[in-house]
Protein backbone atom coordinates (compact mmCIF):
# COMPACT_ATOMS: atom_id res chain seq x y z
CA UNK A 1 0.00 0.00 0.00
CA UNK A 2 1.50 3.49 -1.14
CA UNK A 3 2.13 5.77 1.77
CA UNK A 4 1.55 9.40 1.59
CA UNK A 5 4.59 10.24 -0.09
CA UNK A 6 3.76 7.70 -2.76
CA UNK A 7 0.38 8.71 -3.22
CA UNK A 8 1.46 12.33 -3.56
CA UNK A 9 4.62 11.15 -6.14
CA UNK A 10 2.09 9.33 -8.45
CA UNK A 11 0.13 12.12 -8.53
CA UNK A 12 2.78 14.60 -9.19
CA UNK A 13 4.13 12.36 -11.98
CA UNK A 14 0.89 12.37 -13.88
CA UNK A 15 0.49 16.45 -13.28
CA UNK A 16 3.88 17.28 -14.38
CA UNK A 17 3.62 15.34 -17.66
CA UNK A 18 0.34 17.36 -17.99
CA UNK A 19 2.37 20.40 -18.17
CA UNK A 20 5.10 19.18 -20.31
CA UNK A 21 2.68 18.07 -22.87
CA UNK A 22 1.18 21.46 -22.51
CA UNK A 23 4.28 23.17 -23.57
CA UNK A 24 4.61 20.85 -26.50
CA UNK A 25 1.42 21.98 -27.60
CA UNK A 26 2.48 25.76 -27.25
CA UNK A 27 5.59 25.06 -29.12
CA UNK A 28 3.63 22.93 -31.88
CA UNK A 29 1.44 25.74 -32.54
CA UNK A 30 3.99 28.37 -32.72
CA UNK A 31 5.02 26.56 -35.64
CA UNK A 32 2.15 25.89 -37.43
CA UNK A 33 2.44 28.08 -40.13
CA UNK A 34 5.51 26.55 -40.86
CA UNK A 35 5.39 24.36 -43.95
CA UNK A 36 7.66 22.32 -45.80
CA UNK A 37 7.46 22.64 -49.88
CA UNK A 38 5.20 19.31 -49.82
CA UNK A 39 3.05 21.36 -47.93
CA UNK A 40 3.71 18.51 -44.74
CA UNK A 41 4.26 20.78 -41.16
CA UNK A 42 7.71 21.37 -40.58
CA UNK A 43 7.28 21.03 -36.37
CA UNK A 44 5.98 17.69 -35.73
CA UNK A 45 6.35 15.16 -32.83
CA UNK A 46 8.60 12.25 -32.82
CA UNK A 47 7.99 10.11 -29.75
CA UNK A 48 9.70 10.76 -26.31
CA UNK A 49 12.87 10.53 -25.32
CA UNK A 50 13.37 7.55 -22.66
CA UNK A 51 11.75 8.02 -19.15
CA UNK A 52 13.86 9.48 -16.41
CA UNK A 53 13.74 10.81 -13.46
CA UNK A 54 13.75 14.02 -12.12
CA UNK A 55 14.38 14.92 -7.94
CA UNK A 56 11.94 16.71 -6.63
CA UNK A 57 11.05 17.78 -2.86
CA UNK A 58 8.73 14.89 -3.03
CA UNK A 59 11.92 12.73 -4.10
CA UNK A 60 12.85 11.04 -7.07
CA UNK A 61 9.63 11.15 -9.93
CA UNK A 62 9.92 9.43 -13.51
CA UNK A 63 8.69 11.30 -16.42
CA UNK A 64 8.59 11.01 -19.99
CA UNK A 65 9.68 14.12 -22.34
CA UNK A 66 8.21 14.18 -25.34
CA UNK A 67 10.37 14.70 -28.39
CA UNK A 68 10.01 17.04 -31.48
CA UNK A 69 11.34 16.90 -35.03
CA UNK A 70 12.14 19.77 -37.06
CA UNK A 71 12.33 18.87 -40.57
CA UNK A 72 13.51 21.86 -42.57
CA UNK A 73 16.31 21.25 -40.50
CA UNK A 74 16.33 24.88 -38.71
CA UNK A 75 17.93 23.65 -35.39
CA UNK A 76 14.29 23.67 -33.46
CA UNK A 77 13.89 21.52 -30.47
CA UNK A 78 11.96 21.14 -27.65
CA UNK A 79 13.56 21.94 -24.18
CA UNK A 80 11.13 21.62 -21.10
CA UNK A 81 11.21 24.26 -18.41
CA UNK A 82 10.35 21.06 -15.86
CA UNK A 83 12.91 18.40 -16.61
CA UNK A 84 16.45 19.85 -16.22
CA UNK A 85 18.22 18.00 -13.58
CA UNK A 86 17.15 20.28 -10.94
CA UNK A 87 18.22 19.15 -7.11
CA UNK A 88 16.10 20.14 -4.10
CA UNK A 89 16.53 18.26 -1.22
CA UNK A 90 13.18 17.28 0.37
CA UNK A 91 11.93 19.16 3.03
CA UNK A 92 8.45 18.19 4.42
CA UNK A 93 4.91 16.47 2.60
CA UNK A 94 2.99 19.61 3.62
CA UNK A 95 5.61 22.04 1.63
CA UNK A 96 4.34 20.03 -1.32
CA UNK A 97 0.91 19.98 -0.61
CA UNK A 98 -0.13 23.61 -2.45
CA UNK A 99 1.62 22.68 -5.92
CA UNK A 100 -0.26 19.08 -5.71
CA UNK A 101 -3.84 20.67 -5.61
CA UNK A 102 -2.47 24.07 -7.16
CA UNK A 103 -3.71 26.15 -4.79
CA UNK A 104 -1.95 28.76 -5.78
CA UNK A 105 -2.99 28.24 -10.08
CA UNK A 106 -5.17 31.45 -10.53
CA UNK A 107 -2.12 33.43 -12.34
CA UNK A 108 0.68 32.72 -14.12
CA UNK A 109 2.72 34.41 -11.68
CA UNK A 110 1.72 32.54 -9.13
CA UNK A 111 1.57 29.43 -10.83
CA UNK A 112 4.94 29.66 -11.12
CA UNK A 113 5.70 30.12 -7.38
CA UNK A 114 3.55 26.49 -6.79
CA UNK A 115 5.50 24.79 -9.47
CA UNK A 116 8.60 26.01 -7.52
CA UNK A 117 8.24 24.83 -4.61
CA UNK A 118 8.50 21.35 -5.80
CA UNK A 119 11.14 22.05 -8.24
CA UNK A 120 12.94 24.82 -7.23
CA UNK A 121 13.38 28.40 -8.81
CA UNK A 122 14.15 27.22 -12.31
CA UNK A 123 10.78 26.01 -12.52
CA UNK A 124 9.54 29.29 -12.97
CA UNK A 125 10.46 29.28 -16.35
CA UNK A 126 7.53 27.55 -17.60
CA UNK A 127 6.07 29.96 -19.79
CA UNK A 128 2.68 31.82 -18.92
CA UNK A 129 1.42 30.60 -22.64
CA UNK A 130 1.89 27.25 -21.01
CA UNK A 131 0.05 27.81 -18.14
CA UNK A 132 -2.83 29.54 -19.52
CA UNK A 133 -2.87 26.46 -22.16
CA UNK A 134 -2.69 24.14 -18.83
CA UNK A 135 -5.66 25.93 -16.80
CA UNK A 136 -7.82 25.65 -20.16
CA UNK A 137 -7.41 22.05 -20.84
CA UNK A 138 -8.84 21.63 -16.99
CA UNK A 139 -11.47 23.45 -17.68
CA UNK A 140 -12.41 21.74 -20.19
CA UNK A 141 -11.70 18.72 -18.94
CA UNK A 142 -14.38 20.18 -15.91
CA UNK A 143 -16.81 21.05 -18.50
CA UNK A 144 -17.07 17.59 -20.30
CA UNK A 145 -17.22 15.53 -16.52
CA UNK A 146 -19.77 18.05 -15.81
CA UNK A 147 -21.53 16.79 -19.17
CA UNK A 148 -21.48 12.89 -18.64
CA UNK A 149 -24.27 10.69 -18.37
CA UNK A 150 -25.80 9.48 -15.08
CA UNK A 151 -27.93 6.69 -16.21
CA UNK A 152 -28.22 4.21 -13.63
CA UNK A 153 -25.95 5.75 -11.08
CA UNK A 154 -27.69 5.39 -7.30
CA UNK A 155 -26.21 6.94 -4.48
CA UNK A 156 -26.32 6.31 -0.24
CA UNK A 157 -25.38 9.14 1.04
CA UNK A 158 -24.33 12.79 -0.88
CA UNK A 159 -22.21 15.40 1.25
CA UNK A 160 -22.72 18.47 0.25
CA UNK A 161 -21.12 21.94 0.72
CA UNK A 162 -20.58 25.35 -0.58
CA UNK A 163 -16.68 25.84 -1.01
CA UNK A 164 -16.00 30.20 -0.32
CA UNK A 165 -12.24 31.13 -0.80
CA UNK A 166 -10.61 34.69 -1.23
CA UNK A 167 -10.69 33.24 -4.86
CA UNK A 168 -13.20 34.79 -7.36
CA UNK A 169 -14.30 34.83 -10.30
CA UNK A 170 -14.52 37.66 -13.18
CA UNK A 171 -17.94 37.11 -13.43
CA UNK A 172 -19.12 37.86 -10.81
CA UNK A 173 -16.81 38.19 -7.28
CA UNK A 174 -19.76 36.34 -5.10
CA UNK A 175 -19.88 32.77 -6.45
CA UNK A 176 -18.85 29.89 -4.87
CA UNK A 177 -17.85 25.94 -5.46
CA UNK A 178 -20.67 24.31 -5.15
CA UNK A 179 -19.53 20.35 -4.13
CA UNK A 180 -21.52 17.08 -4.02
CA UNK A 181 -19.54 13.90 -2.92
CA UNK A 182 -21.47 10.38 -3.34
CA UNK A 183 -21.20 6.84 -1.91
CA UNK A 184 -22.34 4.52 -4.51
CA UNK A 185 -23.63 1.11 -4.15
CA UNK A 186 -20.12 -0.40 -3.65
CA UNK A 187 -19.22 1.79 -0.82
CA UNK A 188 -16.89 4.18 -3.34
CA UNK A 189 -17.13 7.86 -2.78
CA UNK A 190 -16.75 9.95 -5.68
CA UNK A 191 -17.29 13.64 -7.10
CA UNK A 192 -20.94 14.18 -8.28
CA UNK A 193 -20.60 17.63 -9.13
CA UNK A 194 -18.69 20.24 -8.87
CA UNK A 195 -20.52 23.72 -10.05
CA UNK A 196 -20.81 27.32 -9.24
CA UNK A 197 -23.40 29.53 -7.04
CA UNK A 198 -24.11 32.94 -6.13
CA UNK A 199 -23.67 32.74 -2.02
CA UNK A 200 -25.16 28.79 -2.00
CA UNK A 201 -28.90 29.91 -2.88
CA UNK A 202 -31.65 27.57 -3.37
CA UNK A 203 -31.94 28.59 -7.31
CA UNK A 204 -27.80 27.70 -7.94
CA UNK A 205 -28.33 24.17 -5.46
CA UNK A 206 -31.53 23.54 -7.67
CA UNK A 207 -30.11 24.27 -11.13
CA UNK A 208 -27.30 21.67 -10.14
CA UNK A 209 -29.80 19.58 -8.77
CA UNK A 210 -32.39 20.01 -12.21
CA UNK A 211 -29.49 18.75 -14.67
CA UNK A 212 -28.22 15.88 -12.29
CA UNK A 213 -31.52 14.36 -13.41
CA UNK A 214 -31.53 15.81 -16.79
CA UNK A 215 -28.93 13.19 -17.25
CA UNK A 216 -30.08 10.43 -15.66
CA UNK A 217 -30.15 10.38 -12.06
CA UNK A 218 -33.59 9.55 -11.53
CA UNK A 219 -33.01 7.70 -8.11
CA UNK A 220 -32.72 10.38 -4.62
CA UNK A 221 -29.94 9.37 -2.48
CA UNK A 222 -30.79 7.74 0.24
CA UNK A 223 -29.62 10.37 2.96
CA UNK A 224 -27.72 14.52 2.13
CA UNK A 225 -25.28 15.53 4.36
CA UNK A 226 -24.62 19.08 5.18
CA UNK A 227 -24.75 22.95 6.64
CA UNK A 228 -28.13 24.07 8.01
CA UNK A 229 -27.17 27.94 6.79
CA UNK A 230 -27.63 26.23 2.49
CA UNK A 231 -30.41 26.89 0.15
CA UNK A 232 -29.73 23.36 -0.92
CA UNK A 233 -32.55 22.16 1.64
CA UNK A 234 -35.18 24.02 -0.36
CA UNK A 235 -33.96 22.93 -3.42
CA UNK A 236 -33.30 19.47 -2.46
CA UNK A 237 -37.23 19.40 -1.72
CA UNK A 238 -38.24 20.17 -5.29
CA UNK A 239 -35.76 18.12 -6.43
CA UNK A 240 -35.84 14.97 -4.58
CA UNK A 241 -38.30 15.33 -1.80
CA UNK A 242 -37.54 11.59 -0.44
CA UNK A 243 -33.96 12.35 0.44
CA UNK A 244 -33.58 12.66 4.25
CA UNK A 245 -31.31 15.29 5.61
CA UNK A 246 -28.61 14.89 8.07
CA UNK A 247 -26.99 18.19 9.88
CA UNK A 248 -23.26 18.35 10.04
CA UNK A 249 -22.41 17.95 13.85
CA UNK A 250 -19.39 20.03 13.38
CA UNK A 251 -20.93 22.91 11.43
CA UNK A 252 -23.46 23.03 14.24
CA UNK A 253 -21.84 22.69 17.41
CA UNK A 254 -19.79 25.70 15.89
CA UNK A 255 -23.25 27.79 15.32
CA UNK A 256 -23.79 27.17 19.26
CA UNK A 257 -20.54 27.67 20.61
CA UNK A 258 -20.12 31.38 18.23
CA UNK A 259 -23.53 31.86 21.08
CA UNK A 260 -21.78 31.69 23.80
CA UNK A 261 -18.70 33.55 25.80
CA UNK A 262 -15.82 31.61 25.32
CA UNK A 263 -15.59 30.66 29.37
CA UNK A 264 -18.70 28.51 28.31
CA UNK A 265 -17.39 26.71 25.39
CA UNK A 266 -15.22 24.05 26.40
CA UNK A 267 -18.38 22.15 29.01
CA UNK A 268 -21.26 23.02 26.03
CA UNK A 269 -18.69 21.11 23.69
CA UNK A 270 -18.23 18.47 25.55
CA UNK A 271 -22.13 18.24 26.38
CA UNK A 272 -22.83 18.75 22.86
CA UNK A 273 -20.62 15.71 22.08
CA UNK A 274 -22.72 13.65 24.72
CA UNK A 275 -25.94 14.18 22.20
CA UNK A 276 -24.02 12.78 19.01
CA UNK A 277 -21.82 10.07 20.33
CA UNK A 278 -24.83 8.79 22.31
CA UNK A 279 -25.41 5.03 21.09
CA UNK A 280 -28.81 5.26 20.70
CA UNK A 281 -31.22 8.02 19.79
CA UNK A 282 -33.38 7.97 23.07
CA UNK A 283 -29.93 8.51 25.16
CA UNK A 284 -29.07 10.94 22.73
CA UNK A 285 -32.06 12.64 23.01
CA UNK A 286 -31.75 12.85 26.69
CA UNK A 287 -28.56 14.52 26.61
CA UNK A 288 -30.36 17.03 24.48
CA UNK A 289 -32.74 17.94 27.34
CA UNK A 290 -29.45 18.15 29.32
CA UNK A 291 -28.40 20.69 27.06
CA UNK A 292 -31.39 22.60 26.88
CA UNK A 293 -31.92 22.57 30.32
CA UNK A 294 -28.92 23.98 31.32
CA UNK A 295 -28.31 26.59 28.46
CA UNK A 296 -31.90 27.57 28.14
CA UNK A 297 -32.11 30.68 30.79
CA UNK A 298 -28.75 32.56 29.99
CA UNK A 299 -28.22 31.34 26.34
CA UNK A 300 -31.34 30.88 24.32
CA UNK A 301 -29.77 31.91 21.39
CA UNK A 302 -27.79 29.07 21.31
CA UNK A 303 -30.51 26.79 22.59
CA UNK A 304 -32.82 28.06 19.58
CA UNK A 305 -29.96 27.02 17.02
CA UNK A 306 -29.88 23.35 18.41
CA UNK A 307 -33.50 22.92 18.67
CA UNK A 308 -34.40 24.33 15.34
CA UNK A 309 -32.63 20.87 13.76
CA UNK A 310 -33.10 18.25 16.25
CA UNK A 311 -34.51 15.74 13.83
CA UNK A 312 -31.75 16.39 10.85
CA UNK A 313 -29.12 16.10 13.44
CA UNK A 314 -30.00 12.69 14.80
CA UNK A 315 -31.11 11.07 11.40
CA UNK A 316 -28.37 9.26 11.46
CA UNK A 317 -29.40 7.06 14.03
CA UNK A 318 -31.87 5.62 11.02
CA UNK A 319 -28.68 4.15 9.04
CA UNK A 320 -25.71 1.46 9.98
CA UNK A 321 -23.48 2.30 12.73
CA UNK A 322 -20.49 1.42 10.69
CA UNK A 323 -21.38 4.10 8.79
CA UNK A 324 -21.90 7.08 11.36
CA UNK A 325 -18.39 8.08 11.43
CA UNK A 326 -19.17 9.19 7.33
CA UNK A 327 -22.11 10.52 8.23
CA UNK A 328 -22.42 12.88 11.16
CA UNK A 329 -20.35 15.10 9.55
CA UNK A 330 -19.10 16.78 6.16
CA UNK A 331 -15.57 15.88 6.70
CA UNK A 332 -15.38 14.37 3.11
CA UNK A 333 -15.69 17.77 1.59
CA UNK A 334 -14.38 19.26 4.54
CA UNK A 335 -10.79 17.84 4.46
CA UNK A 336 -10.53 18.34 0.69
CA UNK A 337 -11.34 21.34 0.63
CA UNK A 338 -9.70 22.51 4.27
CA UNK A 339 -6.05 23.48 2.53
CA UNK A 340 -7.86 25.52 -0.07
CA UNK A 341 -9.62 27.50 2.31
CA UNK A 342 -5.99 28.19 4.36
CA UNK A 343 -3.67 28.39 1.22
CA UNK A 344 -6.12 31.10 -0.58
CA UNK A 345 -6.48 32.96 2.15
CA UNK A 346 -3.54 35.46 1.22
CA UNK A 347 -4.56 35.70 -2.64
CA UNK A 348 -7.38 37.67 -4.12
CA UNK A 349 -6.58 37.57 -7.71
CA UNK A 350 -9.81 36.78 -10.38
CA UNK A 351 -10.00 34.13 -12.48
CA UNK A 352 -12.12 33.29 -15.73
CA UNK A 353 -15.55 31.44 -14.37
CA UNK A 354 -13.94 28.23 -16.13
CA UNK A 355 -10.48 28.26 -14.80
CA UNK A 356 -12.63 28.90 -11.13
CA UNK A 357 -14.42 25.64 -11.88
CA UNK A 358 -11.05 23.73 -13.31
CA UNK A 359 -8.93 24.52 -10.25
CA UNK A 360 -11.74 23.06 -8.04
CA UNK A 361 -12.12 19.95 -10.08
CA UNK A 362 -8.55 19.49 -10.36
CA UNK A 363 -8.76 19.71 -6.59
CA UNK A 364 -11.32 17.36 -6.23
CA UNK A 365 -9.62 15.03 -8.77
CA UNK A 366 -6.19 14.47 -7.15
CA UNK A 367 -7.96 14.14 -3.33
CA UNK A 368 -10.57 11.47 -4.92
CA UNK A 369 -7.25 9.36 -5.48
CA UNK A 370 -6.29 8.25 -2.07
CA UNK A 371 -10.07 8.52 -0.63
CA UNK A 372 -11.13 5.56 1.46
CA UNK A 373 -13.67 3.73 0.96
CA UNK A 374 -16.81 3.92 3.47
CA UNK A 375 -16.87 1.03 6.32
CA UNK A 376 -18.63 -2.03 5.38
CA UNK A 377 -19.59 -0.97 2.07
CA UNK A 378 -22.28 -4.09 2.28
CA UNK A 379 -24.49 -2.27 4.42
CA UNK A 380 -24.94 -0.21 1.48
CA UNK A 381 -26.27 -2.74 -0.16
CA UNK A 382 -28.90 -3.39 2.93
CA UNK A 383 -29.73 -0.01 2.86
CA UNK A 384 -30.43 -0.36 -1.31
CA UNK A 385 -32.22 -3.53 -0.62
CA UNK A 386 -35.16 -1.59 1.55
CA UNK A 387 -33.87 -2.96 4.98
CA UNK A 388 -34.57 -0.39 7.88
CA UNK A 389 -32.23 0.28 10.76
CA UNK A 390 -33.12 1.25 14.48
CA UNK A 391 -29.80 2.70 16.01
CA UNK A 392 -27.70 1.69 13.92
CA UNK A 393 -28.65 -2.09 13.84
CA UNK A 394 -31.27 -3.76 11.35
CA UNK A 395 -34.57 -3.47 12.99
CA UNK A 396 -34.87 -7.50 13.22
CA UNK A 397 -32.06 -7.04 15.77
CA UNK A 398 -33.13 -4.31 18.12
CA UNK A 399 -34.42 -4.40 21.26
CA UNK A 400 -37.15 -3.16 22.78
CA UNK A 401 -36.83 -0.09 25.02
CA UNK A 402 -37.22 -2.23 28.25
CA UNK A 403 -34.63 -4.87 27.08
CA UNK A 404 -32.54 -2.06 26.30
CA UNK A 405 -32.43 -0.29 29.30
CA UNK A 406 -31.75 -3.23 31.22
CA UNK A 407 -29.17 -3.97 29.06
């Protein structure tokens, strides 16, 4: 099994190669016009050279250069900005991390900088032509995924999440990634979509929603994960009315704490925990009362903001137990998205609406390549197969309250 390093040299390999055949392209087409007297181009490719490898900070990666021939015999060749020899002793994973999801891609400037810090200063060579030639072939890449057919697909359980960085668009500076992650029948998580929004309103979410089944998916997931603050509840009722929605524990036990003075926060986290790590719903229902009992006089504010989605935040109680750790929270989004969130923090530079959408599906790409699978994917199957669950266990199994409590 390939550790992180591994994971995050494969996936430098394949974007690398990405951007050398990019600047084959550019080259190519600078001499297009360039014709022999047979009329044949005079700039062609001629194979690659043999793989080698080059030493990044991530350590040794193999590559293949591609090759061009030239012949009117001028002398032209093809020299990558990428592959010279260039020596940078490692440092750390996380100094990688921003060139891997190309956090920093919104400019050719500071595309540069990311490609840099993996292989050092000569790497900023790489012409902006390049790089502007690189950030369109994601987009379209983006724009044809966001085009393919759904037909049969059937998903468990979607998280879902608007995406704000410092990030924005030409268009219009107020949009956002709008993110759905899926667990299919075989337990896989994997993109759904990956769109735009203005501020996460119920006519974006529904729009994304409308053309999901536009192309086939005609079956609701089973269960939505997400914010309480989205206009994708309202739109997910138009849409698919027989999903059932799930709160993200950590989105709202950070809506109750921002409700209370910070001398208060560590004991309501800790009692808020008690609710969702309960192993049933009745105990977790009773630590509720807890909570609302003691909050209720000083802090109704944040009382109000736990009441107002008691049953979202304990649907998952209606779904395998195995499976709670997925499902309690957003963290699949969450995590991918987390070093986006921190990296573009410092950058405000605009971006064409389609290079906005590339970079996050780029993003969304690599990440999907060393996500784990959900825990026992078979209960997905149980859940597909119409069998109901009663704290986690399949209702043939549970015990009545009395047994239970003695239990």
């Amino acid at each position: 099994m390939l550790g992180i390093e591994g994971v995050l040299r494969r996936a430098a390999r394949s974007l690398i190669e990405q951007a050398i055949e990019t600047e084959v392209a550019v080259l190519l087409e600078g001499f297009s016009a360039v014709r022999m007297v047979d009329g044949r181009q005079a700039v062609v490719r001629n194979g690659y050279l043999p793989e080698r490898e080059i030493v990044t900070a991530l350590g040794p990666v193999p590559v293949k250069v591609p090759k061009v021939r030239d012949r009117s015999g001028s002398g032209t060749k093809f020299n990558s900005a990428l592959v010279p020899p260039y020596v940078r002793k490692s440092r750390t994973v996380a100094a990688t991390v921003p060139w891997l999801y190309l956090l920093h891609g919104v400019s050719s400037g500071h595309m540069q900088e990311a490609f840099s810090i993996l292989l050092g200063e000569e790497a900023k060579g790489l012409s902006p032509a390049a790089l502007g030639r690189l950030k369109a072939q994601w987009a379209e890449e983006h724009a044809a995924w966001q085009r393919r057919s759904l037909e049969g697909k059937r998903y468990a359980y979607w998280w879902v999440d608007g995406v704000y960085t410092n990030l924005r668009a030409e268009e219009d500076p107020r949009i956002c990634l709008l993110v759905i992650i899926g667990v299919t029948a075989d337990g896989k998580k994997e993109p759904v979509s990956v769109s735009d929004g203005l501020r996460e309103s119920k006519a974006s979410w529904l729009e994304i929603l409308r053309d999901l089944q536009a192309r086939g998916l005609e079956t609701a997931p089973l269960l939505a994960i997400g914010d309480g603050a989205m206009g994708f509840w309202a739109a997910l009722d138009e849409a698919y009315p027989e999903t059932r929605q799930q709160r993200c524990w950590v989105h709202k036990t950070a809506n109750i704490l921002n409700e209370l003075p910070k001398s208060k926060q560590d004991k309501a986290k800790a009692a808020l925990q008690e609710i969702w790590m309960a192993e049933s719903r009745k105990a977790a229902e009773k630590a509720l009362e807890v909570f609302v009992r003691n909050y209720q006089a000083k802090y109704p504010k944040a009382v109000a903001k736990l009441e107002k989605d008691r049953a979202e935040l304990l649907a998952f109680y209606d779904y395998p137990a195995e499976h709670w750790r997925h499902i309690r929270t957003t963290n699949a989004i969450e995590s991918t998205f987390a070093t986006v969130r921190h990296r573009t923090s410092r950058t405000k530079n605009c971006v064409s609406r389609n290079s906005f959408l590339g970079l996050g599906f780029k993003m969304l790409q690599q990440a999907e390549k060393h996500w784990i699978a959900i825990f026992h994917p078979e209960k997905v199957r149980d859940l597909f197969a119409g069998m109901k669950f009663i704290d986690g266990l399949p209702a043939n199994e549970t015990l009545p309250d009395d047994q239970q409590d003695a239990a």
